[in-house]
C-alpha atoms as a PDB file:
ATOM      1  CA  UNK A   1       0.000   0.000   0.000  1.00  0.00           C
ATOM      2  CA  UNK A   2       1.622   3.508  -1.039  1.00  0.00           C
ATOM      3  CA  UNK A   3       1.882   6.566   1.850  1.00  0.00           C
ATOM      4  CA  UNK A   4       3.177   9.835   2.264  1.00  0.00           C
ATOM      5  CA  UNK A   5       6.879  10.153   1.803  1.00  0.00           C
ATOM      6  CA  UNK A   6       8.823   9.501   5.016  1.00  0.00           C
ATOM      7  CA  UNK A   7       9.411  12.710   7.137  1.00  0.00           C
ATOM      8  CA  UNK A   8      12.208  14.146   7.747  1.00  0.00           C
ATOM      9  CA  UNK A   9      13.119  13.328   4.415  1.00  0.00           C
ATOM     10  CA  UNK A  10      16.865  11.544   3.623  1.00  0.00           C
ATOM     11  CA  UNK A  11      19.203  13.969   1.535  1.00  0.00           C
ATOM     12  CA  UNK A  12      18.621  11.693  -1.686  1.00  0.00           C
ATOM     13  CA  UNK A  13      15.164  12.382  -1.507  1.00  0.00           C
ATOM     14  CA  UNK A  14      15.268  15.656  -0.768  1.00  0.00           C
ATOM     15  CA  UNK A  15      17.476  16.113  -3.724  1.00  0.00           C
ATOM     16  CA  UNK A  16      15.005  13.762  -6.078  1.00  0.00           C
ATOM     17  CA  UNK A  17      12.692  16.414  -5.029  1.00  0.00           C
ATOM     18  CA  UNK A  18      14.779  19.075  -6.297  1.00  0.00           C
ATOM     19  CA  UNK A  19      15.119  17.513  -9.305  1.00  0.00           C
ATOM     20  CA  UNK A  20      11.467  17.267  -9.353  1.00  0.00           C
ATOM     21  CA  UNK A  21      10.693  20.861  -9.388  1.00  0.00           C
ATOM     22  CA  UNK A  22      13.395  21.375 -12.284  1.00  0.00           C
ATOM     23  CA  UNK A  23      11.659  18.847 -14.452  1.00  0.00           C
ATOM     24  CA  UNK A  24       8.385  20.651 -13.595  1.00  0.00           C
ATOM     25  CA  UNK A  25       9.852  24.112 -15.186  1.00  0.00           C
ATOM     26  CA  UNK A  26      11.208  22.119 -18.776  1.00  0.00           C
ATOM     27  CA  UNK A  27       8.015  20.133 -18.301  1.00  0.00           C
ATOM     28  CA  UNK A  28       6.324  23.693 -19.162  1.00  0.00           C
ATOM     29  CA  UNK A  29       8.172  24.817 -21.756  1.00  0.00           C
ATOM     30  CA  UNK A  30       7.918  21.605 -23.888  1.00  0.00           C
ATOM     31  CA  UNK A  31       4.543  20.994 -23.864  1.00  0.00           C
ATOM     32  CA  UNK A  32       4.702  24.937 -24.961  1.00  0.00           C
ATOM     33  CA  UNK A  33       6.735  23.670 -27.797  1.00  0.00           C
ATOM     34  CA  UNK A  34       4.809  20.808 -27.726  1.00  0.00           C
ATOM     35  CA  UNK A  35       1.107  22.883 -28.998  1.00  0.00           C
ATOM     36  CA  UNK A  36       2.839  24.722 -31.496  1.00  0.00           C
ATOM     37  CA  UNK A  37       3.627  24.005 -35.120  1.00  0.00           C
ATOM     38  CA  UNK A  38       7.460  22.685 -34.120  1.00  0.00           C
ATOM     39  CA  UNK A  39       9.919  21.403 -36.663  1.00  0.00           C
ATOM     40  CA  UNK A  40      12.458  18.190 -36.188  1.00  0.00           C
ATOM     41  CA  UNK A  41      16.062  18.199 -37.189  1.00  0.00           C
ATOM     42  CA  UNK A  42      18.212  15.512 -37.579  1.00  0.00           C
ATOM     43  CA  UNK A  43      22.058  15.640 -35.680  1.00  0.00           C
ATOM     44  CA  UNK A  44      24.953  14.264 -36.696  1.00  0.00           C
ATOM     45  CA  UNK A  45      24.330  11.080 -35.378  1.00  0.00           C
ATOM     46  CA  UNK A  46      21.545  10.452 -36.921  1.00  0.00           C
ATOM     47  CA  UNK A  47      19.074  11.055 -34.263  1.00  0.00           C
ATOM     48  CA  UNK A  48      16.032  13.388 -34.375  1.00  0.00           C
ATOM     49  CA  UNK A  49      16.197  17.104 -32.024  1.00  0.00           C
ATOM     50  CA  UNK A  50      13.665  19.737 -31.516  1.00  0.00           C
ATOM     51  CA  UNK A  51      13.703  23.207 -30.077  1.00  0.00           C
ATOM     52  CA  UNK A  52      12.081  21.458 -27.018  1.00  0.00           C
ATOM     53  CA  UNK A  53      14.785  19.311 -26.397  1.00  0.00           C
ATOM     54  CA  UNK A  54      17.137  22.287 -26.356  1.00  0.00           C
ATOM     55  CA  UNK A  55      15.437  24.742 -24.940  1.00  0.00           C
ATOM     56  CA  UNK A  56      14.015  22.187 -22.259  1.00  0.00           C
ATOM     57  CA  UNK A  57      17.632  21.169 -21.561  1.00  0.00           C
ATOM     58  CA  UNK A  58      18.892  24.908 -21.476  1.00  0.00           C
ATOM     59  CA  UNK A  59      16.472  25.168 -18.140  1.00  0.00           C
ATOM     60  CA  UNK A  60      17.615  22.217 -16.553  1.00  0.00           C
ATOM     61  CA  UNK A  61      21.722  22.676 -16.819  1.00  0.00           C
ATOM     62  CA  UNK A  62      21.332  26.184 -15.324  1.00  0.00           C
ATOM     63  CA  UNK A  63      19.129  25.142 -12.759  1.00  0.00           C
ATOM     64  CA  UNK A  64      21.229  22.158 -11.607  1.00  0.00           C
ATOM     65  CA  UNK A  65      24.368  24.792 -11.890  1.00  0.00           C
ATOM     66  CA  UNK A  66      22.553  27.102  -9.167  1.00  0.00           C
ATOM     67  CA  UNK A  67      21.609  23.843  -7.073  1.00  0.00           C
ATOM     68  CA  UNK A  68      25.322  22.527  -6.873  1.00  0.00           C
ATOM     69  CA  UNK A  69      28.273  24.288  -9.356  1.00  0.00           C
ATOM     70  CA  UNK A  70      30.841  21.852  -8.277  1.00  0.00           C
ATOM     71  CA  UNK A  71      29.062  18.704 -10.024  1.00  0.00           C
ATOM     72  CA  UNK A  72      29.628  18.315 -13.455  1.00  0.00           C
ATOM     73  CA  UNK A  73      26.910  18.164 -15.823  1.00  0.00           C
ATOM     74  CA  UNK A  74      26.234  14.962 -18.829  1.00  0.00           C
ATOM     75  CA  UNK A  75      23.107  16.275 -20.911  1.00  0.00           C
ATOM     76  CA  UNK A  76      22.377  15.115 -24.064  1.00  0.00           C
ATOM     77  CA  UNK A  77      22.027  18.358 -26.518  1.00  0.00           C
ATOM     78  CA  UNK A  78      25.459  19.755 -24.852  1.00  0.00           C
ATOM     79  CA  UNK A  79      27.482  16.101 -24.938  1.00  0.00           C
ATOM     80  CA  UNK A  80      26.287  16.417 -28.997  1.00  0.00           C
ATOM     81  CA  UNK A  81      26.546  20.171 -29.126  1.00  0.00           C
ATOM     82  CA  UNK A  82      30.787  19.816 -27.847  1.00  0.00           C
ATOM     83  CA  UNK A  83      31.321  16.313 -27.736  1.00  0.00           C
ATOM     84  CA  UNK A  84      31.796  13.912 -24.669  1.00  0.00           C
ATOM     85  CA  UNK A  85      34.528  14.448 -22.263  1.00  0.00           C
ATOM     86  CA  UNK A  86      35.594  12.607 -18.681  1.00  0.00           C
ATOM     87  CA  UNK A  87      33.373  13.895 -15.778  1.00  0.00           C
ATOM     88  CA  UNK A  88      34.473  12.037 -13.229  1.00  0.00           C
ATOM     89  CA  UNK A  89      32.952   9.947 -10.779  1.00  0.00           C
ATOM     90  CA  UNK A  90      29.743  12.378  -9.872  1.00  0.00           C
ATOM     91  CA  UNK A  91      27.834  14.005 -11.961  1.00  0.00           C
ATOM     92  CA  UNK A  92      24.388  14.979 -12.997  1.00  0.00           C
ATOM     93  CA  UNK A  93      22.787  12.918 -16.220  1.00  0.00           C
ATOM     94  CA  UNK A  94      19.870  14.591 -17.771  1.00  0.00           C
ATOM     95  CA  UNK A  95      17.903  14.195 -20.807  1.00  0.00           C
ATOM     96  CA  UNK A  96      15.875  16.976 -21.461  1.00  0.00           C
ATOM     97  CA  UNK A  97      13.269  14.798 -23.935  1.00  0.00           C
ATOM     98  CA  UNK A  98      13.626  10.874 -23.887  1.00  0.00           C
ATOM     99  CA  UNK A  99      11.552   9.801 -26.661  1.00  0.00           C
ATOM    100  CA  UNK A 100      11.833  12.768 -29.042  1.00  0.00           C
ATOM    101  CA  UNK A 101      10.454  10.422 -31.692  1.00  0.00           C
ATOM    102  CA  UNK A 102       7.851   9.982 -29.346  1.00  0.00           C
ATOM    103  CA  UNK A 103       7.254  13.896 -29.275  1.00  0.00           C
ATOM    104  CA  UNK A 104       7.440  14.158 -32.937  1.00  0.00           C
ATOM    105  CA  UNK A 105       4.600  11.859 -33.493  1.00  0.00           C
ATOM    106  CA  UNK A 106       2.756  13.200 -30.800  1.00  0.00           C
ATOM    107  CA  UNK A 107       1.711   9.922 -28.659  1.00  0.00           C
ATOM    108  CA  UNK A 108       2.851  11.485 -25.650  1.00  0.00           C
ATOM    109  CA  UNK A 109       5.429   8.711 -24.407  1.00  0.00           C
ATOM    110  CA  UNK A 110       8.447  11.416 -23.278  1.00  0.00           C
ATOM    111  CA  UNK A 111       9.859  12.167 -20.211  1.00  0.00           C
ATOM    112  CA  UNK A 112      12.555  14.647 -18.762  1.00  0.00           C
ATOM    113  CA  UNK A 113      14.796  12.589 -16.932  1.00  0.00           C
ATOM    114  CA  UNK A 114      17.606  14.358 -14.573  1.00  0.00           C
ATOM    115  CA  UNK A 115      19.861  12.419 -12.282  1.00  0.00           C
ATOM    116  CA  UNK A 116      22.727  11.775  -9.817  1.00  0.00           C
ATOM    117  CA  UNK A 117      25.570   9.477 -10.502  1.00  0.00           C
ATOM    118  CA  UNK A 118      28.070   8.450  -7.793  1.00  0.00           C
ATOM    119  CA  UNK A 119      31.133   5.955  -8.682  1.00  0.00           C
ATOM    120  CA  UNK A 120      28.819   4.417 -11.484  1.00  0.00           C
ATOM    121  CA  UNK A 121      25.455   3.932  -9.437  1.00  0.00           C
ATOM    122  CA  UNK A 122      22.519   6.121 -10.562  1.00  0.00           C
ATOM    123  CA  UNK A 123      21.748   7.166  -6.458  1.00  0.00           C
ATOM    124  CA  UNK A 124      18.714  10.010  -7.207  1.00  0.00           C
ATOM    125  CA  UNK A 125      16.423  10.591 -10.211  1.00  0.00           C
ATOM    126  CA  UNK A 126      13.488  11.949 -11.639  1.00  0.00           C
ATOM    127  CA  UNK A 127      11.585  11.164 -14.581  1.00  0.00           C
ATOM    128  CA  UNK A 128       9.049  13.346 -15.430  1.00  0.00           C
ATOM    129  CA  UNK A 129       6.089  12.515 -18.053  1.00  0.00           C
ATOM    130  CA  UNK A 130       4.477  16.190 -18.810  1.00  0.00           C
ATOM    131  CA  UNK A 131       1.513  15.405 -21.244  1.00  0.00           C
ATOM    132  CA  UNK A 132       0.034  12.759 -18.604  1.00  0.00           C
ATOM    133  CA  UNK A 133       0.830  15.510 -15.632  1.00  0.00           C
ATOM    134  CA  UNK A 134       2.729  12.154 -13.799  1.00  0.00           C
ATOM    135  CA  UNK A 135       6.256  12.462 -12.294  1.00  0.00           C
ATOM    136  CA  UNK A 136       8.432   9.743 -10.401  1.00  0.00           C
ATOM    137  CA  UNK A 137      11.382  10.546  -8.280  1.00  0.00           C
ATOM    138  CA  UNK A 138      13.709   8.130  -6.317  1.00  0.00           C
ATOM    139  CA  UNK A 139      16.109   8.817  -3.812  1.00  0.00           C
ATOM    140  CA  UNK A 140      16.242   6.588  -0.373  1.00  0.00           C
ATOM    141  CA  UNK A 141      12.627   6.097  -1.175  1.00  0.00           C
ATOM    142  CA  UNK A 142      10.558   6.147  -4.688  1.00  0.00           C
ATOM    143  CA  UNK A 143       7.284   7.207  -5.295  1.00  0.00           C
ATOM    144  CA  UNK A 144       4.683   9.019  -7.382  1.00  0.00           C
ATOM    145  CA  UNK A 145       3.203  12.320  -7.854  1.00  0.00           C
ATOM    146  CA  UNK A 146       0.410  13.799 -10.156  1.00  0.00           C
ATOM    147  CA  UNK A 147       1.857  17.183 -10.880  1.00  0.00           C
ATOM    148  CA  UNK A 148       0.726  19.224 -14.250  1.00  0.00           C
ATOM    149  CA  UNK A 149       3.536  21.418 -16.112  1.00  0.00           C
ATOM    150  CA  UNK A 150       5.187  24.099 -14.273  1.00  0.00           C
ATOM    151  CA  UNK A 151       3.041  23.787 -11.448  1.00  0.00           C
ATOM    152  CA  UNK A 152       4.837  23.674  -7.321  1.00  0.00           C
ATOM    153  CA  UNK A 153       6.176  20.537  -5.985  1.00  0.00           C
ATOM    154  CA  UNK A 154       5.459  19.343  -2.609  1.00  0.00           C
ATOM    155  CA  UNK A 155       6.637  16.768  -0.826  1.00  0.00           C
ATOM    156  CA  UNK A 156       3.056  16.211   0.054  1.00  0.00           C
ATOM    157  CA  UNK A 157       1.909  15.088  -2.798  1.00  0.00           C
ATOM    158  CA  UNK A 158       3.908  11.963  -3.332  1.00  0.00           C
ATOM    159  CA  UNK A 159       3.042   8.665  -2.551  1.00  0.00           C
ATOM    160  CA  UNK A 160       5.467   5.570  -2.002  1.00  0.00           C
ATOM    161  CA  UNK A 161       5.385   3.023  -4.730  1.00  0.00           C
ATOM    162  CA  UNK A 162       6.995  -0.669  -4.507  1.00  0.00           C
ATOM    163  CA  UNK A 163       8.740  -3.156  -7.615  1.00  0.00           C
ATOM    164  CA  UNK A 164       6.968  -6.538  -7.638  1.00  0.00           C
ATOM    165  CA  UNK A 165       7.670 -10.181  -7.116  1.00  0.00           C
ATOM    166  CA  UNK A 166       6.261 -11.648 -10.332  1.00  0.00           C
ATOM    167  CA  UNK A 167       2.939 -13.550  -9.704  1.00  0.00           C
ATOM    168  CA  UNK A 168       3.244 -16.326 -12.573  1.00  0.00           C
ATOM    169  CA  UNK A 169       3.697 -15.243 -15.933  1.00  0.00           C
ATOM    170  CA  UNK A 170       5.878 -11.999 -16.543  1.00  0.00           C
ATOM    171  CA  UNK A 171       4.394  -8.835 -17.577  1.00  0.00           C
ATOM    172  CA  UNK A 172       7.372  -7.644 -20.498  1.00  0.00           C
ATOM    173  CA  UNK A 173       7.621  -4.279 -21.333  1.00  0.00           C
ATOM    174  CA  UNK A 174       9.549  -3.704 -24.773  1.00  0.00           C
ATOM    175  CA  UNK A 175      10.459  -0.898 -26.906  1.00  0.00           C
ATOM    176  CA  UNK A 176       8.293   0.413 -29.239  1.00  0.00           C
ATOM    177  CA  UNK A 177      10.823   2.397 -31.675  1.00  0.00           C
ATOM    178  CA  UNK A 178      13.731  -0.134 -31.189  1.00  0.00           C
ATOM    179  CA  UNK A 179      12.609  -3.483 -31.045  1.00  0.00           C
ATOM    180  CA  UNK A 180      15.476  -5.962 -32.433  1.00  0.00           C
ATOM    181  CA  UNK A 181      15.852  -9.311 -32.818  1.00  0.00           C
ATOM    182  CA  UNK A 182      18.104  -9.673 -29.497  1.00  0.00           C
ATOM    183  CA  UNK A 183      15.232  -8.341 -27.303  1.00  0.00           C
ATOM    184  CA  UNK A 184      13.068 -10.482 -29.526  1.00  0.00           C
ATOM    185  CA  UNK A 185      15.008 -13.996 -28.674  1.00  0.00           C
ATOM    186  CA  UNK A 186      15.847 -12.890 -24.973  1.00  0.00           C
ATOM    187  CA  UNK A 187      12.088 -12.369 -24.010  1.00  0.00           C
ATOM    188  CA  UNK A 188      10.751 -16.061 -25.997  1.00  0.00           C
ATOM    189  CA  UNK A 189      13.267 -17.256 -23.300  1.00  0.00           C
ATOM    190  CA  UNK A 190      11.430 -16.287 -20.704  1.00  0.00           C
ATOM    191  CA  UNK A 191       7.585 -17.094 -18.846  1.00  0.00           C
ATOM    192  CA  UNK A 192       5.638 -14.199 -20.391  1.00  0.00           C
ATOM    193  CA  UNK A 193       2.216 -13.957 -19.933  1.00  0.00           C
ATOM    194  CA  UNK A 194       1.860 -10.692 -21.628  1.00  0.00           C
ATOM    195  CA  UNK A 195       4.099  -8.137 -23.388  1.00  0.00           C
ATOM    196  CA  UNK A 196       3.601  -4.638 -24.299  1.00  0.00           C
ATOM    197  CA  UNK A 197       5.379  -2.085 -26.127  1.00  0.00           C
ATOM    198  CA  UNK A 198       5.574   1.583 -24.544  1.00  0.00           C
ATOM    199  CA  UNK A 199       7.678   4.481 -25.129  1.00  0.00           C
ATOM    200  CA  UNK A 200      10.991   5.789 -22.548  1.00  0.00           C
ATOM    201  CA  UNK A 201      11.702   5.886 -19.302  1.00  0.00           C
ATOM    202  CA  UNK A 202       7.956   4.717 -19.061  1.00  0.00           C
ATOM    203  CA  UNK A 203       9.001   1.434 -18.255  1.00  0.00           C
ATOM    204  CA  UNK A 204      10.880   1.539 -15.928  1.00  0.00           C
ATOM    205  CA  UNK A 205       8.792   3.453 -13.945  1.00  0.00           C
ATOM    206  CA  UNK A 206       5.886   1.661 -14.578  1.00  0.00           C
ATOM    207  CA  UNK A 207       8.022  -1.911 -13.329  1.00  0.00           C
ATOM    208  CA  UNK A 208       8.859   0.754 -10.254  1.00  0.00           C
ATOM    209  CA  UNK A 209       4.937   0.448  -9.660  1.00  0.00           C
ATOM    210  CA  UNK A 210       4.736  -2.859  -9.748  1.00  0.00           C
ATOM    211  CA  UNK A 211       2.728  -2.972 -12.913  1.00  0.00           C
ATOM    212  CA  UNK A 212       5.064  -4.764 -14.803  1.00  0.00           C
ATOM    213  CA  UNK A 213       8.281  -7.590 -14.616  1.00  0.00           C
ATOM    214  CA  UNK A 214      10.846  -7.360 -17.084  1.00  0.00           C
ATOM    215  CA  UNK A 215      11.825  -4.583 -19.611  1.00  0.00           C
ATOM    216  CA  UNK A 216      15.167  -6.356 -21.819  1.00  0.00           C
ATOM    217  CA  UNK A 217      17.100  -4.161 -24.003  1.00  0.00           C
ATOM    218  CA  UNK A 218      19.752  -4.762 -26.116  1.00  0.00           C
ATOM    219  CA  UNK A 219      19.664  -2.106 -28.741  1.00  0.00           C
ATOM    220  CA  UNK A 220      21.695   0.942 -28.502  1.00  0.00           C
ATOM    221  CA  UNK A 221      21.650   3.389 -25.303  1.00  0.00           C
ATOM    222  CA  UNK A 222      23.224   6.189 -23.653  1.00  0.00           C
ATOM    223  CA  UNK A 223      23.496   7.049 -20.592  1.00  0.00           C
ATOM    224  CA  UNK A 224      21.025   9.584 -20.095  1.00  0.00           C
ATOM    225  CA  UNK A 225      18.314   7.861 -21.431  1.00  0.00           C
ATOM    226  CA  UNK A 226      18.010   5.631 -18.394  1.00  0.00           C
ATOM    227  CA  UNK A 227      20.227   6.670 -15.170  1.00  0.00           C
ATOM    228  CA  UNK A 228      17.554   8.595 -14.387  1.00  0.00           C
ATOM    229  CA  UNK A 229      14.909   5.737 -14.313  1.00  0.00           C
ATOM    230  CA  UNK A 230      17.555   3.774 -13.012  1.00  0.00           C
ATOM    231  CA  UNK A 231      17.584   5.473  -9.887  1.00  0.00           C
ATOM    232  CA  UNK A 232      13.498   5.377  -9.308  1.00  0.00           C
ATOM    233  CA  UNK A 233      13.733   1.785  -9.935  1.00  0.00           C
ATOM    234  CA  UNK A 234      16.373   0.876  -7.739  1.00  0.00           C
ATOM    235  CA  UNK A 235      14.786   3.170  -4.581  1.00  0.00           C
ATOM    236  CA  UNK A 236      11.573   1.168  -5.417  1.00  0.00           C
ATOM    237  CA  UNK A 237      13.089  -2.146  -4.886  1.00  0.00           C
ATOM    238  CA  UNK A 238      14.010  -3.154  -8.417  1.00  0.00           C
ATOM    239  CA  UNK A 239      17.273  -3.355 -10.342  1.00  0.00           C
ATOM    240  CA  UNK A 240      18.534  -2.760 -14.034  1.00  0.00           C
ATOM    241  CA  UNK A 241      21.541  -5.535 -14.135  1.00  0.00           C
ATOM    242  CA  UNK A 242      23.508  -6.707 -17.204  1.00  0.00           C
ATOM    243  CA  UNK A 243      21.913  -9.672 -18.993  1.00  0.00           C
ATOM    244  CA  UNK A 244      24.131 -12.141 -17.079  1.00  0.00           C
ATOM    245  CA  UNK A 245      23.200 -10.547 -13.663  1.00  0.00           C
ATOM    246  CA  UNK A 246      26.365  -8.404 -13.566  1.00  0.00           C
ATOM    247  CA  UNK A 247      25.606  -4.949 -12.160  1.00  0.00           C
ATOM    248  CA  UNK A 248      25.088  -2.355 -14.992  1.00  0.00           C
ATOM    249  CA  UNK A 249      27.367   0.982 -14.388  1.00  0.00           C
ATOM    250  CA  UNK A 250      27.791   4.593 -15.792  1.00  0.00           C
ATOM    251  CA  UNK A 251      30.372   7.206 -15.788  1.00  0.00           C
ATOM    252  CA  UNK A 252      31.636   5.014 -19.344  1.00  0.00           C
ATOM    253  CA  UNK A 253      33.706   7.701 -20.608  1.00  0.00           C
ATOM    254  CA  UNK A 254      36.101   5.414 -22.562  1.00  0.00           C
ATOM    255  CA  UNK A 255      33.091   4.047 -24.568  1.00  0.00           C
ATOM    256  CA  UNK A 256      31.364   7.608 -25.051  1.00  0.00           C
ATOM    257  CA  UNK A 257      28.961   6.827 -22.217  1.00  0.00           C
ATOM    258  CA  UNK A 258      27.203   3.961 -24.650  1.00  0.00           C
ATOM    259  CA  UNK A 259      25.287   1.876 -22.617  1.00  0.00           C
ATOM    260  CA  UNK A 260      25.416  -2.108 -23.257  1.00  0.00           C
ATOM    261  CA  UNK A 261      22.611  -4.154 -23.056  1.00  0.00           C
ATOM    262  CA  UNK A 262      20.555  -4.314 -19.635  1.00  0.00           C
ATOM    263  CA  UNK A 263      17.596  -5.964 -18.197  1.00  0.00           C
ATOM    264  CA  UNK A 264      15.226  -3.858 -16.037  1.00  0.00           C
ATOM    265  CA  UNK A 265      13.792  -6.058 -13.518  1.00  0.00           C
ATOM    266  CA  UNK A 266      10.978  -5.991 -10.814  1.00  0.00           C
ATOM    267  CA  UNK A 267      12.787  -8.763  -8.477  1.00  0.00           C
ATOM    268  CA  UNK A 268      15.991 -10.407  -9.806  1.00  0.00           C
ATOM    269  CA  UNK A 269      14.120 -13.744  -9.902  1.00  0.00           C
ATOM    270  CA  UNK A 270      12.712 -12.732 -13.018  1.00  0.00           C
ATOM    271  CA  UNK A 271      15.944 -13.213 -14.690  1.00  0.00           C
ATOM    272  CA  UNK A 272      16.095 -16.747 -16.792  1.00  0.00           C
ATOM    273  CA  UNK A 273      17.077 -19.442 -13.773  1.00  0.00           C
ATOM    274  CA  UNK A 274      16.873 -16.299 -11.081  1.00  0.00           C
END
């Protein structure tokens, strides 16, 4: 059963919360963006960008630089803007608008996703869904707010929210712009009793909640598109492991901070012979 958020508060939480009430102010100005006639681009890399995601992340990276100037920042328009470099060991992860396809074709399925990273382990996050007014934060302790666009956060309004132990067959969350053949042979390995396809962070928030079991991905990540959920997971009793069970880190510098295949999970006995 979900309550209030524990009082006093832990400093992780507190923090999430901070986090919170950034992602409410770029939560406001995309869905500004969002009602207007916007354009896509394409970067260099192929992937799609918007004046949302830049202007989104513009308002996030000089909040978090008011909140704490020492901690280096990892965002996804700057990393692309000047190119990766070494952070070190803390820093803040943010994606300003995971799922920009999503935002393109208007289904709603984006989130803003900021977070802290200490020696590799996503320890706070928020994830931030603006269109369905629905944010999740984890710190010492995860849970769930309704909270429209720019509007105040209070603590107050959040309530706790658990992971799962699965209850027969898994509930399998899967990508629904990246879907490969990997993902595809991992998940027939497995006791699904139903799988469904959903856009970003999404998932793992929703396997946070306990509405779901398993969300496999092998196709190409970075970072930022999941510390963030990583951390709201983890505070709500999940994990997001390495398909072999090996814990799954950050701060990858070397590799461009790629991410390698993971499996979010609900309880690590929904791993194959967990």
């Amino acid at each position: 059963m979900s309550t209030i958020l524990p009082a006093p508060l832990g400093p992780r939480t507190a923090l999430a919360l901070q986090f919170a009430r950034i992602a409410s102010q770029a939560g406001a100005v995309i869905m500004a963006i969002y009602a207007s006639d916007f354009a896509m681009r394409v970067k260099a890399d192929k992937s799609p960008v918007s004046e949302a995601d830049e202007q989104a992340e513009a308002v996030i990276v000089a909040a978090l630089r008011a909140l704490d100037p020492a901690t280096p920042i990892l965002a996804e328009e700057m990393a692309a803007a000047e190119g990766v470099h070494d952070v070190g060991p803390r820093f803040f992860c943010v994606d300003p608008l995971d799922g920009t396809r999503q935002f393109a074709s208007r289904n709603g399925e984006f989130t803003v996703n900021i977070a802290l990273v200490e020696n590799g382990v996503p320890t706070v996050g928020c994830v931030y869904a603006p269109v369905i007014g629905r944010m999740w934060i984890g710190g010492e302790t995860a849970a769930r707010a309704d909270l429209a666009p720019g509007a105040a956060v209070e603590a107050a309004a959040f309530r706790t929210i658990q992971a799962r132990h699965p209850r027969g067959g898994l509930t399998a969350f899967v990508s629904r712009s990246h879907l490969d053949a990997e993902t595809i042979a991992y998940v027939a390995c497995l006791d699904i009793a139903e799988r469904v396809q959903i856009g970003s962070s999404l998932k793992f928030c929703r396997i946070a909640e306990g509405e779901a079991d398993i969300y496999p991905r092998f196709g190409p990540t970075m970072e930022w598109d999941t510390a963030a959920a990583h951390a709201v997971l983890a505070a709500a009793g999940g994990s997001v492991v390495r398909p072999d069970g090996s814990p799954f880190l950050y701060g990858k510098a070397a590799d461009g901070y790629r991410n390698g295949p993971f499996v979010a999970l609900g309880a690590r006995d929904c791993l194959p012979g967990g």
